[in-house]
N, C-alpha and C. Protein backbone atom coordinates (compact mmCIF):
# COMPACT_ATOMS: atom_id res chain seq x y z
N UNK A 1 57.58 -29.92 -10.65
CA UNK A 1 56.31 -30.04 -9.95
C UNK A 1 55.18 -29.83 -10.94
N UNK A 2 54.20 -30.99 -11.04
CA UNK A 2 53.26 -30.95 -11.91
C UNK A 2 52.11 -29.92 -11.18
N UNK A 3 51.43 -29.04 -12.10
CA UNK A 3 50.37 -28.29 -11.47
C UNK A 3 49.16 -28.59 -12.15
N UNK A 4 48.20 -29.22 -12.06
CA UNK A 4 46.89 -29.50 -12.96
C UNK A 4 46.01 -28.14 -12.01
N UNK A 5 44.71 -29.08 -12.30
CA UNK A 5 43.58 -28.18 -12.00
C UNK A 5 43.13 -28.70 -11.13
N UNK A 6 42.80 -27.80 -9.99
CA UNK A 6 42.05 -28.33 -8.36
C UNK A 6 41.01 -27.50 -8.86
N UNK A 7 39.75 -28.03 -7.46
CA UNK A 7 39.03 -27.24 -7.03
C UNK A 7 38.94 -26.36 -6.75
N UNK A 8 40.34 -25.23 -5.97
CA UNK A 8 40.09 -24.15 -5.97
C UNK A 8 39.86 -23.37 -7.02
N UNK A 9 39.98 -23.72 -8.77
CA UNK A 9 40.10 -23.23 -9.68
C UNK A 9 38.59 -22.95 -10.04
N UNK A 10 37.83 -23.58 -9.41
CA UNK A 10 36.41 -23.74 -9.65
C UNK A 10 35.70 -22.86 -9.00
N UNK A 11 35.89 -22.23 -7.73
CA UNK A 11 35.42 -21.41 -7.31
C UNK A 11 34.43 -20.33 -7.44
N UNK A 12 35.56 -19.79 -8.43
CA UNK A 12 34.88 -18.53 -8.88
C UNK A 12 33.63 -18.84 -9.72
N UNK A 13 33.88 -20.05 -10.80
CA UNK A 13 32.52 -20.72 -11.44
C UNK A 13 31.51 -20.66 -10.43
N UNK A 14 31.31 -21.23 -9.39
CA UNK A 14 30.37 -21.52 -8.60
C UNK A 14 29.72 -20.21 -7.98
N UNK A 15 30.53 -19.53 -7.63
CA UNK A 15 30.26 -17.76 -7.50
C UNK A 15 29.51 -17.37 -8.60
N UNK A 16 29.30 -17.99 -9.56
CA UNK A 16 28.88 -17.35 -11.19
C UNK A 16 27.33 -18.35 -11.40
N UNK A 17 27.65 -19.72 -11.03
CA UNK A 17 26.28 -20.37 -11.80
C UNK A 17 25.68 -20.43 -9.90
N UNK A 18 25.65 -20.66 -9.46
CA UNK A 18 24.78 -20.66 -8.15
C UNK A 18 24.02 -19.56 -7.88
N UNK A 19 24.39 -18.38 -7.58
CA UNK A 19 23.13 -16.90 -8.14
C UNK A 19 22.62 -17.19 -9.21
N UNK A 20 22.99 -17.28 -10.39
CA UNK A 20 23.03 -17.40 -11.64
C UNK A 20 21.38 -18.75 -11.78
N UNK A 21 21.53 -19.56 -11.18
CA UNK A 21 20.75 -20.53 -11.32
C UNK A 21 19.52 -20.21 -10.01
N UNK A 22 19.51 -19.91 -9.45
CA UNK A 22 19.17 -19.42 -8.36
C UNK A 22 17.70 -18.37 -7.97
N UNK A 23 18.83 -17.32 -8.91
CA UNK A 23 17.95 -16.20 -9.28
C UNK A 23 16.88 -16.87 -10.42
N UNK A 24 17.65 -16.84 -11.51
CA UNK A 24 16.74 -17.36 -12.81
C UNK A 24 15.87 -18.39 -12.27
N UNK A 25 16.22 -19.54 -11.74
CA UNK A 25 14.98 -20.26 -11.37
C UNK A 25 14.15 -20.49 -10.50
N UNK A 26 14.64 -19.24 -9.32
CA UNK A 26 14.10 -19.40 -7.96
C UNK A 26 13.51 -18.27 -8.34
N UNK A 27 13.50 -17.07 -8.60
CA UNK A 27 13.07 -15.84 -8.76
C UNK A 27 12.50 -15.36 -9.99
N UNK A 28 13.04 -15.65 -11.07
CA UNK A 28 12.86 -14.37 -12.23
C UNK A 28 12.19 -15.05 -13.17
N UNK A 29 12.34 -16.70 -13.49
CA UNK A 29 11.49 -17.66 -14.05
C UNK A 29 10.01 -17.58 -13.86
N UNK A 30 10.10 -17.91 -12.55
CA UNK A 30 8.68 -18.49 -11.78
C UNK A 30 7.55 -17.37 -11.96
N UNK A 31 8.11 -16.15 -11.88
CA UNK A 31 7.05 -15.05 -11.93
C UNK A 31 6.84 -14.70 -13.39
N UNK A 32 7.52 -15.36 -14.68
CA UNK A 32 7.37 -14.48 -15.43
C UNK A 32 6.67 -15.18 -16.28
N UNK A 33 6.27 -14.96 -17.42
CA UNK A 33 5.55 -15.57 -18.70
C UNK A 33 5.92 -17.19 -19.27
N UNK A 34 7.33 -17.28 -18.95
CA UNK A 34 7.75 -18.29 -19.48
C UNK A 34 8.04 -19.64 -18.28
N UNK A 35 7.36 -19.48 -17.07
CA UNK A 35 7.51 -20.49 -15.73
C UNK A 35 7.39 -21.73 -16.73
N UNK A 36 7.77 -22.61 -16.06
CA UNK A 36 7.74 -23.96 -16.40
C UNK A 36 8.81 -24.65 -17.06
N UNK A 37 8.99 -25.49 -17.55
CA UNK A 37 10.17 -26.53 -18.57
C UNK A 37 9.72 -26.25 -19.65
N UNK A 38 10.27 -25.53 -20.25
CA UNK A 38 9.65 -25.02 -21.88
C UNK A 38 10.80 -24.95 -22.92
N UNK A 39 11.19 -24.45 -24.27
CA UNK A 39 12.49 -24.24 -24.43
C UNK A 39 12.97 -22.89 -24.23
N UNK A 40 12.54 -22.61 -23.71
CA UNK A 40 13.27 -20.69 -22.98
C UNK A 40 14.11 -21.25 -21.56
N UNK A 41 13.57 -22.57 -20.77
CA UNK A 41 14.00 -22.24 -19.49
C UNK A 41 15.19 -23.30 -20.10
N UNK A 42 14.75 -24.53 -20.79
CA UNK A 42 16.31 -25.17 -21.37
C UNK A 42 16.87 -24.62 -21.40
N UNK A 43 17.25 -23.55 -22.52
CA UNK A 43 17.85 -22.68 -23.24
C UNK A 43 18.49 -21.87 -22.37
N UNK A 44 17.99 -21.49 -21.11
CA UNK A 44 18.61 -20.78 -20.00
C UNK A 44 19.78 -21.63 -19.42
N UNK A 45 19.43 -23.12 -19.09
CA UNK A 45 19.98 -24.12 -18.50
C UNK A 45 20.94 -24.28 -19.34
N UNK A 46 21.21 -24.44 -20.71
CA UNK A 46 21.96 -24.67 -21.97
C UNK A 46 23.16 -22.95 -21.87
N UNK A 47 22.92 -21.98 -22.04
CA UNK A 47 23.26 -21.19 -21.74
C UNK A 47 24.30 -21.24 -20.04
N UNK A 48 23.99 -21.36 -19.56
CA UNK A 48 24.90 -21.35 -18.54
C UNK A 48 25.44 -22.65 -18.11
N UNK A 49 25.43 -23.87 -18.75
CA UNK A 49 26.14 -25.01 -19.36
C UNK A 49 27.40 -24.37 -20.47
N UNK A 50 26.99 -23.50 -20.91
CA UNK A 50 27.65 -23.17 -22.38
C UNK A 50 29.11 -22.68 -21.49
N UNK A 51 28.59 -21.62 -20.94
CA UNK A 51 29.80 -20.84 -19.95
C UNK A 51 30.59 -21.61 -19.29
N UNK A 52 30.07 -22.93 -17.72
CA UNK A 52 30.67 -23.34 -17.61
C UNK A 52 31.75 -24.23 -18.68
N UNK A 53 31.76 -24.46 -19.62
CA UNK A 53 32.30 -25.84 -20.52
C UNK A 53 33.13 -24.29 -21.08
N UNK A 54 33.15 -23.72 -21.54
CA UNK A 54 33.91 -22.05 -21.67
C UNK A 54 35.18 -22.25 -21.05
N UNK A 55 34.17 -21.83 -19.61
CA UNK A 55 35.23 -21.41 -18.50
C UNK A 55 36.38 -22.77 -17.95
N UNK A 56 35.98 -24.28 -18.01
CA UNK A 56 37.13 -24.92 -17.88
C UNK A 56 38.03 -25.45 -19.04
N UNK A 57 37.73 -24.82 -20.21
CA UNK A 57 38.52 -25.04 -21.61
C UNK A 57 39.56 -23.73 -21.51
N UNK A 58 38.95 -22.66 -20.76
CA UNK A 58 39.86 -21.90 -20.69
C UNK A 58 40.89 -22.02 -19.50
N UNK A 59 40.34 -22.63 -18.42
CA UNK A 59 41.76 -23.09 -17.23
C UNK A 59 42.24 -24.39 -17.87
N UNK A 60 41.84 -25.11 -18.59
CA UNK A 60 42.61 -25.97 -19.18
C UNK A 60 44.12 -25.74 -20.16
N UNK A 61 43.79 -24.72 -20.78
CA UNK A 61 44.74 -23.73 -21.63
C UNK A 61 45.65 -23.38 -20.77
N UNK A 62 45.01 -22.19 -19.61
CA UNK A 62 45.79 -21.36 -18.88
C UNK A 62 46.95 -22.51 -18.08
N UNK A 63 46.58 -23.76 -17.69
CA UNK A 63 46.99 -24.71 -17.13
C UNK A 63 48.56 -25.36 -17.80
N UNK A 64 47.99 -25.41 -18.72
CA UNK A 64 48.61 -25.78 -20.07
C UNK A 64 49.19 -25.46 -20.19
N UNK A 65 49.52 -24.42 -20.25
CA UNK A 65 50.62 -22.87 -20.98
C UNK A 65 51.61 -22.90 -19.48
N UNK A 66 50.91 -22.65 -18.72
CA UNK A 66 52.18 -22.42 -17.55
C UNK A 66 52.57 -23.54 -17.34
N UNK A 67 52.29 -24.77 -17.44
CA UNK A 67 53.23 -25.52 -17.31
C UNK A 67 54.07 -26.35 -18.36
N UNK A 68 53.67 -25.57 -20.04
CA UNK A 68 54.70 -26.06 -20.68
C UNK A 68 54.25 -26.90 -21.63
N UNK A 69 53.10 -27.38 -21.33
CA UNK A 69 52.74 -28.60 -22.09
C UNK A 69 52.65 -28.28 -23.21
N UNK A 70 52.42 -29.22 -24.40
CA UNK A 70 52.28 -28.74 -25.66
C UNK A 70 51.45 -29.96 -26.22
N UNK A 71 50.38 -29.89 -26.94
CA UNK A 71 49.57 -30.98 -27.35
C UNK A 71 50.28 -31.97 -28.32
N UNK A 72 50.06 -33.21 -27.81
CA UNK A 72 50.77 -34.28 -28.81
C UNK A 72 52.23 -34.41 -28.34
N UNK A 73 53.50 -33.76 -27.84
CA UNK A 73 54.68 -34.38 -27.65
C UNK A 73 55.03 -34.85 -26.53
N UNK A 74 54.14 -34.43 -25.28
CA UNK A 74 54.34 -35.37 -23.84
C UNK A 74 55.44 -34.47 -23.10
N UNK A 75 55.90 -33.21 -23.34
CA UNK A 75 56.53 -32.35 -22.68
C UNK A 75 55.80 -32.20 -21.65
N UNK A 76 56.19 -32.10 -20.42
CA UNK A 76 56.01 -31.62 -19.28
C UNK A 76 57.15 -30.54 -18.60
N UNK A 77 57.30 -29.81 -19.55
CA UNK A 77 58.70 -28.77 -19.12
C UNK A 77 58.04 -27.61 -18.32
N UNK A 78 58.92 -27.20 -17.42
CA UNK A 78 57.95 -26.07 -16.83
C UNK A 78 58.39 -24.51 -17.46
N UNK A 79 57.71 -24.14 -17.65
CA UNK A 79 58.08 -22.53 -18.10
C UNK A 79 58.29 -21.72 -17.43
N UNK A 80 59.24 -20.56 -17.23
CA UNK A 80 58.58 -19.28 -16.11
C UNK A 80 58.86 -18.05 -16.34
């Protein structure tokens, strides 16, 4: 049985950048010195871009590993 990556794997991401984006640009941006599209608020946006692309290189791995795969030989063996 092949196991990739669903949506439920994503979850917790979304638990993470939705406050995350939320706060910073609904709340903590707007009031502070740096409101607007500037490179602080990129850089915020870039920053929690950074994490997500992180966080699915790392279920990609975790994915990976439990089911055996190995880069380049086309094994699909399962491990356990």
């Amino acid at each position: 049985m092949k196991r990739g990556l669903r949506l439920s794997h994503f979850v917790p991401l979304a638990g993470f950048v939705v406050p995350t984006l939320g706060i910073g640009y609904g709340v903590v941006i707007p009031r502070s010195c740096i409101a607007g599209w500037n490179e602080l608020t990129i850089g915020f946006a870039a920053t929690v871009l950074g994490a997500c692309l992180t966080y699915w290189a790392g279920l990609r791995l975790v994915v990976r590993d439990r089911t055996g795969e190995r880069p380049g030989d086309g094994s699909h063996a399962t491990r356990y």
